[in-house]
C-alpha atoms as a PDB file:
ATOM      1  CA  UNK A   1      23.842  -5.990 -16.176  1.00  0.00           C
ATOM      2  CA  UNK A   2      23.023  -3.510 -13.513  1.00  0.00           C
ATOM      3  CA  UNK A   3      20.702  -0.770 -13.669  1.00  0.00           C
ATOM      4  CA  UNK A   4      22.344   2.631 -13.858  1.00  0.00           C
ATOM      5  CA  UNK A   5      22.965   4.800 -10.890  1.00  0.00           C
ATOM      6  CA  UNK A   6      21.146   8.369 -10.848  1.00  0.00           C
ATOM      7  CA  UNK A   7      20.597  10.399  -8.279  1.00  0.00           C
ATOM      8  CA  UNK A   8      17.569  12.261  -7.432  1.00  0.00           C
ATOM      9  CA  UNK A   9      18.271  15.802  -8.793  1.00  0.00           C
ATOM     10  CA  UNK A  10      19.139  14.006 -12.034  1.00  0.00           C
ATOM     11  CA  UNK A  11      15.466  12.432 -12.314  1.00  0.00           C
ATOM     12  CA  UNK A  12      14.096  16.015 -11.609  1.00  0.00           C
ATOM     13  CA  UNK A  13      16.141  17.356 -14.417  1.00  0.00           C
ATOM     14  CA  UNK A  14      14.762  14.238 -16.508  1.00  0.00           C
ATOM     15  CA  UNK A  15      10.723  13.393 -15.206  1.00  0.00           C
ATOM     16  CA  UNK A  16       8.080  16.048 -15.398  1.00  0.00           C
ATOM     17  CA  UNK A  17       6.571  14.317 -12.162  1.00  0.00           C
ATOM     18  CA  UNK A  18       7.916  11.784  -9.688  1.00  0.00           C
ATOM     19  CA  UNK A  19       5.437   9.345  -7.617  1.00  0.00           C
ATOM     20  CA  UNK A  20       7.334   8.619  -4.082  1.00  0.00           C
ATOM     21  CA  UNK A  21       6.709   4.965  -1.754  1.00  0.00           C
ATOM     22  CA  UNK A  22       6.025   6.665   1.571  1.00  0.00           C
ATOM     23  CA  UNK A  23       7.359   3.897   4.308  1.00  0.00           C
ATOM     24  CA  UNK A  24      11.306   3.085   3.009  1.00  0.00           C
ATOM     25  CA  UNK A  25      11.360   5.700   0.924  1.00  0.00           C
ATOM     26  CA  UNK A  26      10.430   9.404   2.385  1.00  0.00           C
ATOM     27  CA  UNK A  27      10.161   8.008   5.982  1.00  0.00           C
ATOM     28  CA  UNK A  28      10.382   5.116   8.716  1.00  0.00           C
ATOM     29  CA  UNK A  29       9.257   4.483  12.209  1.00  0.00           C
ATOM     30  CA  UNK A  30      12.411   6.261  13.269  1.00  0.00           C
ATOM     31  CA  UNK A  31      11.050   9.716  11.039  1.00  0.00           C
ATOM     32  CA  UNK A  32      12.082  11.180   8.483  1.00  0.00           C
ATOM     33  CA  UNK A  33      14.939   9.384   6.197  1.00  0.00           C
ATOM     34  CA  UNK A  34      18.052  11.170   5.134  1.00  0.00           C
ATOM     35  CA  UNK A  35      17.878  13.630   2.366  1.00  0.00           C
ATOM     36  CA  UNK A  36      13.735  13.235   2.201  1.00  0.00           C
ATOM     37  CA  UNK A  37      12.478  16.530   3.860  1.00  0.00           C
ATOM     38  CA  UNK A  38      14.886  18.680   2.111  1.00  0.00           C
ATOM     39  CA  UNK A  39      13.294  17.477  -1.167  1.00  0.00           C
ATOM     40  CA  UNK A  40       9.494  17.415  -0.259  1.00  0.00           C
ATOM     41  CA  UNK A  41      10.682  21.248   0.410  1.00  0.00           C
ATOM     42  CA  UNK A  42      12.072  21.493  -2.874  1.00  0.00           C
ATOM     43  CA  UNK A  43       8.791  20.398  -4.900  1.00  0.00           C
ATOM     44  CA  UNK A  44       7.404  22.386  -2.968  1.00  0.00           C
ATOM     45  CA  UNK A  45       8.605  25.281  -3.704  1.00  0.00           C
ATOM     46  CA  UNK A  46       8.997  24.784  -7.183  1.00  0.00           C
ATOM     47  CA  UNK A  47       5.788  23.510  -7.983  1.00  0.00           C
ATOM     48  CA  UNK A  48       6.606  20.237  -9.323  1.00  0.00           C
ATOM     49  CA  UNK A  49       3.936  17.801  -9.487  1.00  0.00           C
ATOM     50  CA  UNK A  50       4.798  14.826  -7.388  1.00  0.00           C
ATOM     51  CA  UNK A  51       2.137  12.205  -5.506  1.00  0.00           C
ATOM     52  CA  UNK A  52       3.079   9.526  -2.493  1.00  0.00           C
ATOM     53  CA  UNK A  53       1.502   6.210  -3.359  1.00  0.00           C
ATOM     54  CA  UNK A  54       0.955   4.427  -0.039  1.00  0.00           C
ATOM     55  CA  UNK A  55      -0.897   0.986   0.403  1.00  0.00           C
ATOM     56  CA  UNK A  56      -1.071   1.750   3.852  1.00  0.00           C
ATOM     57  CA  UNK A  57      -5.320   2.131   4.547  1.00  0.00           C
ATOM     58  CA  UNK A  58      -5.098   2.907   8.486  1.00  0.00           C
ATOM     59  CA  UNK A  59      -4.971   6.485   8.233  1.00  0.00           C
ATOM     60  CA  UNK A  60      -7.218   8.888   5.784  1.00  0.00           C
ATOM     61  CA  UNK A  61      -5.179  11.320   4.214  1.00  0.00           C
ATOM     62  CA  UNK A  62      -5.697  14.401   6.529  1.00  0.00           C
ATOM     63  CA  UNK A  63      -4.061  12.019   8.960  1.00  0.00           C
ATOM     64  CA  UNK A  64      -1.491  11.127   7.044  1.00  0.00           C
ATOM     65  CA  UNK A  65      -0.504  14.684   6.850  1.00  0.00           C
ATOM     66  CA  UNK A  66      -0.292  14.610  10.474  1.00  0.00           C
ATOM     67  CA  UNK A  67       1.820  11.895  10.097  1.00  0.00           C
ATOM     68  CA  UNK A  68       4.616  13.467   7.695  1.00  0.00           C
ATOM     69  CA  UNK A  69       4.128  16.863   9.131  1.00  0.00           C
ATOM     70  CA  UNK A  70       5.494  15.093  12.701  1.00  0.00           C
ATOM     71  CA  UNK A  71       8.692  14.349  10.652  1.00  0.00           C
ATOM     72  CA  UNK A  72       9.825  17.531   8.991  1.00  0.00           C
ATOM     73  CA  UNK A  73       7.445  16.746   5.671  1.00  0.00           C
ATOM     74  CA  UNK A  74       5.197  19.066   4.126  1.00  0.00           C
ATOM     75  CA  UNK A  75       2.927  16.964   2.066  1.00  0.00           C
ATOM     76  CA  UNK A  76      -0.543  18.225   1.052  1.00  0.00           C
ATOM     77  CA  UNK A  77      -3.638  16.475   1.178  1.00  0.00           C
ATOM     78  CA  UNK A  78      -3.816  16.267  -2.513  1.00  0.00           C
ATOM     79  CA  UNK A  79      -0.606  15.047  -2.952  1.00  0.00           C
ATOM     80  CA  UNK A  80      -1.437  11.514  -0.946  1.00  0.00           C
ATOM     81  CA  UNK A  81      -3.174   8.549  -2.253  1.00  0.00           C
ATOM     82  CA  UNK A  82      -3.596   5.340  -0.358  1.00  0.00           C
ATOM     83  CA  UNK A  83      -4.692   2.209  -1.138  1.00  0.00           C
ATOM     84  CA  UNK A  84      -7.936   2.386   1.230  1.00  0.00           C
ATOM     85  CA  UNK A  85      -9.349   5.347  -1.213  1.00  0.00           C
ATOM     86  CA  UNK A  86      -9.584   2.507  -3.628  1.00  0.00           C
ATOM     87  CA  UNK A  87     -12.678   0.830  -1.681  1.00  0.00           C
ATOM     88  CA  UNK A  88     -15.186   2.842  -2.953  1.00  0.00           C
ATOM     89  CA  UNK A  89     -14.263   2.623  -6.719  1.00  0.00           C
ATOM     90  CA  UNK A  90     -13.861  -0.939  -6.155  1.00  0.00           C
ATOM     91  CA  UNK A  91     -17.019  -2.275  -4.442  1.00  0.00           C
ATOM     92  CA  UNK A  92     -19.065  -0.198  -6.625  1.00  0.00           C
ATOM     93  CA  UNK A  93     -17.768  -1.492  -9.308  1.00  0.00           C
ATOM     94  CA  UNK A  94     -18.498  -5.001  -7.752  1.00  0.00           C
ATOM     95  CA  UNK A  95     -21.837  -3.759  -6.968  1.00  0.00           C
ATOM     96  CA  UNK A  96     -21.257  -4.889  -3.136  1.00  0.00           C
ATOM     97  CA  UNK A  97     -22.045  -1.244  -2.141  1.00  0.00           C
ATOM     98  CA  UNK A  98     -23.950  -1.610   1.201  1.00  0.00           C
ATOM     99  CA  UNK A  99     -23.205  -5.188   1.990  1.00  0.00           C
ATOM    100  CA  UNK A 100     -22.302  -6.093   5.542  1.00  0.00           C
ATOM    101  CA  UNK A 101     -18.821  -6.111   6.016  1.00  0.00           C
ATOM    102  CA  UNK A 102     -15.873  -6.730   8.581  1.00  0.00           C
ATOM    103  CA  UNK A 103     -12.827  -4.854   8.331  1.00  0.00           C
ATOM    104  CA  UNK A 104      -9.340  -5.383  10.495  1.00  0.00           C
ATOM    105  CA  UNK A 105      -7.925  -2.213  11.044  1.00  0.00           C
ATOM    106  CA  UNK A 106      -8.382   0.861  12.892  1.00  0.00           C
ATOM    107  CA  UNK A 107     -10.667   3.630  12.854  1.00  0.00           C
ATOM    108  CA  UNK A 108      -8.964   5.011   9.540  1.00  0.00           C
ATOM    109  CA  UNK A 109      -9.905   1.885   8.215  1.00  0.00           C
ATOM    110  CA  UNK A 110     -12.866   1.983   9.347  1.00  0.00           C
ATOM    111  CA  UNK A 111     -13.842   5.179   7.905  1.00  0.00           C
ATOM    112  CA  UNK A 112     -12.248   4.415   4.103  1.00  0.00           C
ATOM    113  CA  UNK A 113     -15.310   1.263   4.176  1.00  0.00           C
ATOM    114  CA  UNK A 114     -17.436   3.003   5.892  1.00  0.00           C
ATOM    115  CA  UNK A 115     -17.194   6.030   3.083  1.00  0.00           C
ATOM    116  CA  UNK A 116     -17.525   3.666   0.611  1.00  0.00           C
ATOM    117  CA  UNK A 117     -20.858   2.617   1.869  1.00  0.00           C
ATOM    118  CA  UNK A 118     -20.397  -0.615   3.194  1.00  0.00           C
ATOM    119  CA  UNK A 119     -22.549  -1.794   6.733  1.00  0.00           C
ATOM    120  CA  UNK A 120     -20.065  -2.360   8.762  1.00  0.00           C
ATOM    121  CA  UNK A 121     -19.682  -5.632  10.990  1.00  0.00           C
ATOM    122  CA  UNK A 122     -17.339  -5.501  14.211  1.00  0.00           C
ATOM    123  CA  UNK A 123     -15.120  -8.396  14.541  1.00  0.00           C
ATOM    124  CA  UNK A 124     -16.888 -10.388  17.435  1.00  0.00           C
ATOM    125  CA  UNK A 125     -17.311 -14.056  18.306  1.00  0.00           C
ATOM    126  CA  UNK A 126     -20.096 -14.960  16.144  1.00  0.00           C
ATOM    127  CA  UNK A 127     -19.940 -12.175  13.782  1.00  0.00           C
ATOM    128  CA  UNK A 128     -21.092 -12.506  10.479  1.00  0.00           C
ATOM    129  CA  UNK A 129     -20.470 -10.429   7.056  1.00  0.00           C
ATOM    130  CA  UNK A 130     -20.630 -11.055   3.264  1.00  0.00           C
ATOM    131  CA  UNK A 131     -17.059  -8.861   2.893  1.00  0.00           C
ATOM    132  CA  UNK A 132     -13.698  -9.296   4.629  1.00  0.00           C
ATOM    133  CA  UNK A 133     -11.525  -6.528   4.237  1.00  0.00           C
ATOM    134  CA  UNK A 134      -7.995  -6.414   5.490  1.00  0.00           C
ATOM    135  CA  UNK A 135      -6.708  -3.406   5.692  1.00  0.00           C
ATOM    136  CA  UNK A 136      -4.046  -3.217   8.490  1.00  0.00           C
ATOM    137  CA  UNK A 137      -2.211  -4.158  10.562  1.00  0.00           C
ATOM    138  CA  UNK A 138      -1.986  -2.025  14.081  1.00  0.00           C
ATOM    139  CA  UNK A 139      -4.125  -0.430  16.600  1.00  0.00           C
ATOM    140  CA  UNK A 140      -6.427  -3.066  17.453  1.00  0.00           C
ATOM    141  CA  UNK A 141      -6.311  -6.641  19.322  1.00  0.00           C
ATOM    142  CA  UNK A 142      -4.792  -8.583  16.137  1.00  0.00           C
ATOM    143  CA  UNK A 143      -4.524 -12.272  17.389  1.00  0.00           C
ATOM    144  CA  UNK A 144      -8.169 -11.880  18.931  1.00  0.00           C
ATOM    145  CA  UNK A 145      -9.741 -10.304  16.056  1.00  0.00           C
ATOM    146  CA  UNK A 146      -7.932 -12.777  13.211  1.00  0.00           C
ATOM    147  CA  UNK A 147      -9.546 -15.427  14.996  1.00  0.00           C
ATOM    148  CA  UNK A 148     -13.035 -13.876  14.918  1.00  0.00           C
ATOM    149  CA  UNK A 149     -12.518 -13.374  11.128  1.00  0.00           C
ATOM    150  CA  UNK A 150     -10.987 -16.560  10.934  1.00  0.00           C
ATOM    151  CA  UNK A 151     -14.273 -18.220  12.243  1.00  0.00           C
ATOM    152  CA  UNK A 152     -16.196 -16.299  10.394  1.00  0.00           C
ATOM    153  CA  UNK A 153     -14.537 -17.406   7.148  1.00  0.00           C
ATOM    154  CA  UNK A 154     -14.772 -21.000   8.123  1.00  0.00           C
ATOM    155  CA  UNK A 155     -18.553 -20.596   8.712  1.00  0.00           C
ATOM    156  CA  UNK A 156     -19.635 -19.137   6.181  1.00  0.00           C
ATOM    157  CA  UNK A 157     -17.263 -21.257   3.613  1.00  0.00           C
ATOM    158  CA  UNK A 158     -18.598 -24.314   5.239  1.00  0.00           C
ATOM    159  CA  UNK A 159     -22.491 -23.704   5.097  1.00  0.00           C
ATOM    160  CA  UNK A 160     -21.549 -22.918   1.221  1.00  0.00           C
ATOM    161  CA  UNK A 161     -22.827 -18.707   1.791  1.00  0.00           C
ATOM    162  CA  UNK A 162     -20.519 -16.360  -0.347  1.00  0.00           C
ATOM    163  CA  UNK A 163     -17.450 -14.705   1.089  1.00  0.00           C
ATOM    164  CA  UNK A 164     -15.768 -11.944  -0.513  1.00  0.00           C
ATOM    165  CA  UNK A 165     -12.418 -10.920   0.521  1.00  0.00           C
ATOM    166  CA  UNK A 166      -9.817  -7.877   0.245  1.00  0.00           C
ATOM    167  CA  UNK A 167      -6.631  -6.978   1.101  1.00  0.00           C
ATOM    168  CA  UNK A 168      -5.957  -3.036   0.652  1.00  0.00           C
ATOM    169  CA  UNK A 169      -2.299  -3.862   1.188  1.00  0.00           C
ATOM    170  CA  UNK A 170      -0.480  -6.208  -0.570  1.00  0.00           C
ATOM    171  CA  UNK A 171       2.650  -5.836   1.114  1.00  0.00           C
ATOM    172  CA  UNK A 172       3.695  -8.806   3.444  1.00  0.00           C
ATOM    173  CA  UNK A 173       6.322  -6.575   5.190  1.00  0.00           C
ATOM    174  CA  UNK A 174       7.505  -3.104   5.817  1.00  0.00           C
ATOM    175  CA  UNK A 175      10.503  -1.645   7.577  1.00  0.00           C
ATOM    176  CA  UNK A 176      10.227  -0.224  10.684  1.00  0.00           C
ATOM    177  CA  UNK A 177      13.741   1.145  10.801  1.00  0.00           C
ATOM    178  CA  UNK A 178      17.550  -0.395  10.360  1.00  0.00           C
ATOM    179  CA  UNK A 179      17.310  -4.252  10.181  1.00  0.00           C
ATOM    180  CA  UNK A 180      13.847  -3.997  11.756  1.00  0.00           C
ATOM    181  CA  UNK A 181      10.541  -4.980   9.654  1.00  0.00           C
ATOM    182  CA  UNK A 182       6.981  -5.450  10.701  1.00  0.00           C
ATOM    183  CA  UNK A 183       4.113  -7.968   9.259  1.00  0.00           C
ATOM    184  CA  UNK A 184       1.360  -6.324   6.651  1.00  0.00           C
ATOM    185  CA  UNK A 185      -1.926  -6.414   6.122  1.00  0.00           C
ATOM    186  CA  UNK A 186      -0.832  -8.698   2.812  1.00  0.00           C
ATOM    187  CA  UNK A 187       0.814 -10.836   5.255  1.00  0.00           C
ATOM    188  CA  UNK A 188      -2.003 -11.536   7.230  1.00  0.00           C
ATOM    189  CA  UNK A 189      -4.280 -12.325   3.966  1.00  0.00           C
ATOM    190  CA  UNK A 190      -1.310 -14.418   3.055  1.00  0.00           C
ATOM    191  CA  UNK A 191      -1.795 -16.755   6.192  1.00  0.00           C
ATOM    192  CA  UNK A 192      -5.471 -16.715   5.663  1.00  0.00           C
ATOM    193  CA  UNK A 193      -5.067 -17.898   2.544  1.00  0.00           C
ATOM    194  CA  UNK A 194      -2.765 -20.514   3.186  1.00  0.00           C
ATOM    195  CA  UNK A 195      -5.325 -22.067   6.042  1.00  0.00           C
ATOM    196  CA  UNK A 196      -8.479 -21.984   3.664  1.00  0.00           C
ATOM    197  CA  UNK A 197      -6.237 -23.590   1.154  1.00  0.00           C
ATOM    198  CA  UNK A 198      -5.573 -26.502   3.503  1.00  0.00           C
ATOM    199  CA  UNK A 199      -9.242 -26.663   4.072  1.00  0.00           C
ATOM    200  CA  UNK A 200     -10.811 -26.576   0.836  1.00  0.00           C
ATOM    201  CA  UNK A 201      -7.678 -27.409  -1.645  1.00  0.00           C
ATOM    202  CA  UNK A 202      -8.639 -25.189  -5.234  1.00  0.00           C
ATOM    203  CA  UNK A 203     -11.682 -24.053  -4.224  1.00  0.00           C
ATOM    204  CA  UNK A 204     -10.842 -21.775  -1.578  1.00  0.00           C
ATOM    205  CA  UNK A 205     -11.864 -18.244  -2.375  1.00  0.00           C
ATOM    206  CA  UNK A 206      -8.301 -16.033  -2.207  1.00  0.00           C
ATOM    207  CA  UNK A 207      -8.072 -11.866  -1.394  1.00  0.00           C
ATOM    208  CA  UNK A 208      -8.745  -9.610  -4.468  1.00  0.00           C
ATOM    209  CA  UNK A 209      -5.488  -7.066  -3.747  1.00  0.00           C
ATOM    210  CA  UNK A 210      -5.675  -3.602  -4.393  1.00  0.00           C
ATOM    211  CA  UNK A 211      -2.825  -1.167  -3.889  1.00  0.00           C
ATOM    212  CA  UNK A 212       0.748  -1.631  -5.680  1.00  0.00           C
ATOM    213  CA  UNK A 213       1.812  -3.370  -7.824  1.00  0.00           C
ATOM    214  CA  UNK A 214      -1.518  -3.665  -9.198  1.00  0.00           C
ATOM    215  CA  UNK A 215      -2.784  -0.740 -11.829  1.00  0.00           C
ATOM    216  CA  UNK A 216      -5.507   1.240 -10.283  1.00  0.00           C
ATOM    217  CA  UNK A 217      -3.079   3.109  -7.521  1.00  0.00           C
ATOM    218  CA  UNK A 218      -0.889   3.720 -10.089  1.00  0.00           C
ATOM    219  CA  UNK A 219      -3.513   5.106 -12.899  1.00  0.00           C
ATOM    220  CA  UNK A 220      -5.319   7.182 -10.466  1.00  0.00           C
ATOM    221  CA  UNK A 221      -1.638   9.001  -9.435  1.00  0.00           C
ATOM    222  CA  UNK A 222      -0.432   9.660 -12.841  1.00  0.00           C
ATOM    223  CA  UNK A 223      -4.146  11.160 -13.536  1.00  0.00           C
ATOM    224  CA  UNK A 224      -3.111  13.444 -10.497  1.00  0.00           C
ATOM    225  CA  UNK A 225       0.141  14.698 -11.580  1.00  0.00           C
ATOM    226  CA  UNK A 226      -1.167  14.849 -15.051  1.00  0.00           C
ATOM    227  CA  UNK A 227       1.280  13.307 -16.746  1.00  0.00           C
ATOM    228  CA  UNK A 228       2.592  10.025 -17.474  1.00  0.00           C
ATOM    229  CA  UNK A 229       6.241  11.190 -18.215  1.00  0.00           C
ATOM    230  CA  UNK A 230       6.698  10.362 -14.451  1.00  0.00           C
ATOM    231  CA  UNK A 231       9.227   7.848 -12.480  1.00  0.00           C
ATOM    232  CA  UNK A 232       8.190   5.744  -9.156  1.00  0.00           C
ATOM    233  CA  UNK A 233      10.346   6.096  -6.812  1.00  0.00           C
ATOM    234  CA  UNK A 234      10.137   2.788  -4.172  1.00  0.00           C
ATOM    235  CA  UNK A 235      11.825   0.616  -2.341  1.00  0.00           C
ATOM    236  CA  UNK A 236      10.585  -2.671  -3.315  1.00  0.00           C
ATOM    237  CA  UNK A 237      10.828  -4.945  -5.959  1.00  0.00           C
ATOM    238  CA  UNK A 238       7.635  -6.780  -6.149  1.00  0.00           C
ATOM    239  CA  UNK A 239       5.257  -3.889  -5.588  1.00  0.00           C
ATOM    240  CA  UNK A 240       6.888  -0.224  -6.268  1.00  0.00           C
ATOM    241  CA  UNK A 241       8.957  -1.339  -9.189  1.00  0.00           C
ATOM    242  CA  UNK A 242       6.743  -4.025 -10.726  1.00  0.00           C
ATOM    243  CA  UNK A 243       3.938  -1.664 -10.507  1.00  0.00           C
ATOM    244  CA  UNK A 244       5.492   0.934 -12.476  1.00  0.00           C
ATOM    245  CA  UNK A 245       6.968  -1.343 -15.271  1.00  0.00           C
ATOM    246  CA  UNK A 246       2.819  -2.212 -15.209  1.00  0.00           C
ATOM    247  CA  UNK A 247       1.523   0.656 -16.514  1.00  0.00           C
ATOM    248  CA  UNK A 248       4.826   1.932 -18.751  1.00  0.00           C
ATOM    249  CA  UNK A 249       6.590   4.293 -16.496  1.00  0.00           C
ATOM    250  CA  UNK A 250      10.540   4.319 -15.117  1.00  0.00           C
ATOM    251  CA  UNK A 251      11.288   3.744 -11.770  1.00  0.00           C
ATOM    252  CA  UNK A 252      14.396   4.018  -9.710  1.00  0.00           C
ATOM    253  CA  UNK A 253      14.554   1.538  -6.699  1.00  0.00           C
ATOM    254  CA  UNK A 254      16.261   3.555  -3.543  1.00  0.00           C
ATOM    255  CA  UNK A 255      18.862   2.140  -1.797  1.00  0.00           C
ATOM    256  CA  UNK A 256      16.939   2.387   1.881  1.00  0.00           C
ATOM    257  CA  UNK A 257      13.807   0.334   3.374  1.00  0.00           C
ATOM    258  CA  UNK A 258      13.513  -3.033   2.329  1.00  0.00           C
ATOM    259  CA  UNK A 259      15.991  -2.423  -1.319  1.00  0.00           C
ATOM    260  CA  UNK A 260      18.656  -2.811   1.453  1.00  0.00           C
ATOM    261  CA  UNK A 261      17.838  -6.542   2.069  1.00  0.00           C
ATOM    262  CA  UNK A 262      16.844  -7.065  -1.461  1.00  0.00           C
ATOM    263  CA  UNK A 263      18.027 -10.273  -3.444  1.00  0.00           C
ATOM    264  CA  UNK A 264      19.965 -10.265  -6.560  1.00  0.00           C
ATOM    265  CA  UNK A 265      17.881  -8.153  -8.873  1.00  0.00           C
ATOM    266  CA  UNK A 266      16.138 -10.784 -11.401  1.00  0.00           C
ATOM    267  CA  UNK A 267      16.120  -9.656 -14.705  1.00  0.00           C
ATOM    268  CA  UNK A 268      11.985  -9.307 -14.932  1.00  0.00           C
ATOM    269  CA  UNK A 269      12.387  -6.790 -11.940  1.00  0.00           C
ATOM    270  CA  UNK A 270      15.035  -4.757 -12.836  1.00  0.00           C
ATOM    271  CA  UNK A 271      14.494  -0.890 -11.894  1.00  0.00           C
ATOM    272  CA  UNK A 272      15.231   1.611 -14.673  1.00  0.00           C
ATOM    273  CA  UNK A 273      17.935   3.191 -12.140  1.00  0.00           C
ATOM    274  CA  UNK A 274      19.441   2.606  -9.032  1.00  0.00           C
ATOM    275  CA  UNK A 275      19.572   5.671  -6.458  1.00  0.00           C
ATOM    276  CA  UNK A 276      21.653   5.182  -4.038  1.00  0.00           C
ATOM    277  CA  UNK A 277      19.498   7.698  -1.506  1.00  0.00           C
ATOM    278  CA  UNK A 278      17.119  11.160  -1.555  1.00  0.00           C
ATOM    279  CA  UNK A 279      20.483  13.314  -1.152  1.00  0.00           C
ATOM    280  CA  UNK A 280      21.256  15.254  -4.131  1.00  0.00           C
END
């Protein structure tokens, strides 16, 4: 059976809060997708508590506001929360705070590790670091600098020194507009993990992943809208929906991003609703 269709004024007549996907969802690499600025307007205005759960960690949130702003959408500082402002709860709770690390990413990622406390290692021939963190994707030499990393895990791993890796995002792609997608920072820690596995079978250390579908995102939004009688609003399956179901909330899975090249819906994964797009 099919989830039931809704539409998005329906789920503000029926959530106190909503929790939006940001790439898919609100917006694209082509801007701003159809019905999504007219509704950022609307909570707005109203006052209706609402948070965008990204796991992209490239950009800190004042840039991200930059970001939307460039495509028609309002969005506070407050109301963003990416997966890269999970590093600092994370390594301190590790108790890694001020070990040397490597990140791939640009200077937004850069600055989430570097806030966290973490000595940061640039991604060099020879480099060496007790931390890998992948955080994205774009704005720096990617083949060059996964083979530094790649070198680096090999060394270490091989000499028998500890290696710690994470992956901000677990996504392996995105969409970058109609029947266009893009490799993740989860896809790159995916290929890592396959070539470690090939050289040291079960032992091979694999990524700690923070971000959806994984609790700690989702916790720390519903903490922000101050309520849990919320709905997630994503486009994919295995992290915006999943997530959700994780820690007991609705979602509605929106008919744009990647839900448009989705599989057959397995039963395990099935949204609460289906919404066919952001229009009312």
């Amino acid at each position: 059976m099919n989830s039931p269709v809704t539409t998005i004024t329906a789920l503000l007549q029926r959530y106190s809060a909503l929790l939006f996907d940001a790439f898919g969802v609100l917006l694209d690499d082509q801007g701003a997708l159809p019905g999504a600025v007219a509704l950022i307007d609307r909570l707005n205005a109203e006052g209706r508590p609402y948070c965008i759960l990204t796991n992209s960690a490239s950009r800190l949130p004042g840039e991200s506001v930059q970001l939307y702003a460039a495509c028609g959408l309002a969005i506070p500082e407050e109301r963003i929360l990416s997966s890269g402002m999970l590093l600092a709860p994370y390594f301190q709770a590790q108790q890694l705070t001020g070990a040397t690390t490597l990140v791939l990413g640009p200077a937004g990622s850069q600055a989430f590790a570097r806030a966290a406390g973490m000595e940061l290692v640039p991604p060099t021939a020879g480099c060496d670091a007790e931390v890998v963190v992948v955080a994205d994707e774009k704005g720096y030499p990617l083949l060059e600098q996964f083979d530094h990393t790649l070198s680096l895990m090999l060394r270490r791993l091989d000499a028998g020194r500890p290696l710690h890796l994470v992956v901000c995002n677990p996504d392996l792609i995105y969409p970058r507009g109609p029947d266009a997608f893009g490799l993740t920072a989860g896809g790159m820690a995916s290929l890592f993990e396959t070539i470690l596995a090939e050289r040291y079978g079960a032992e091979a250390p694999r990524f700690i992943r923070l971000g959806k579908p994984y609790a700690p995102l989702f916790e720390v939004a519903l903490e922000r809208v101050g309520s849990r009688d919320a709905v997630m609003v994503g486009d994919q399956l295995a992290t915006d929906i999943r997530g959700a179901h994780g820690v007991g909330i609705d979602s509605a899975l929106v008919a744009s991003g990647l839900a448009r090249h989705a599989p057959t819906l397995a039963a395990t994964l099935r949204p609460t609703w289906q919404l066919p797009s952001l229009l009312p």
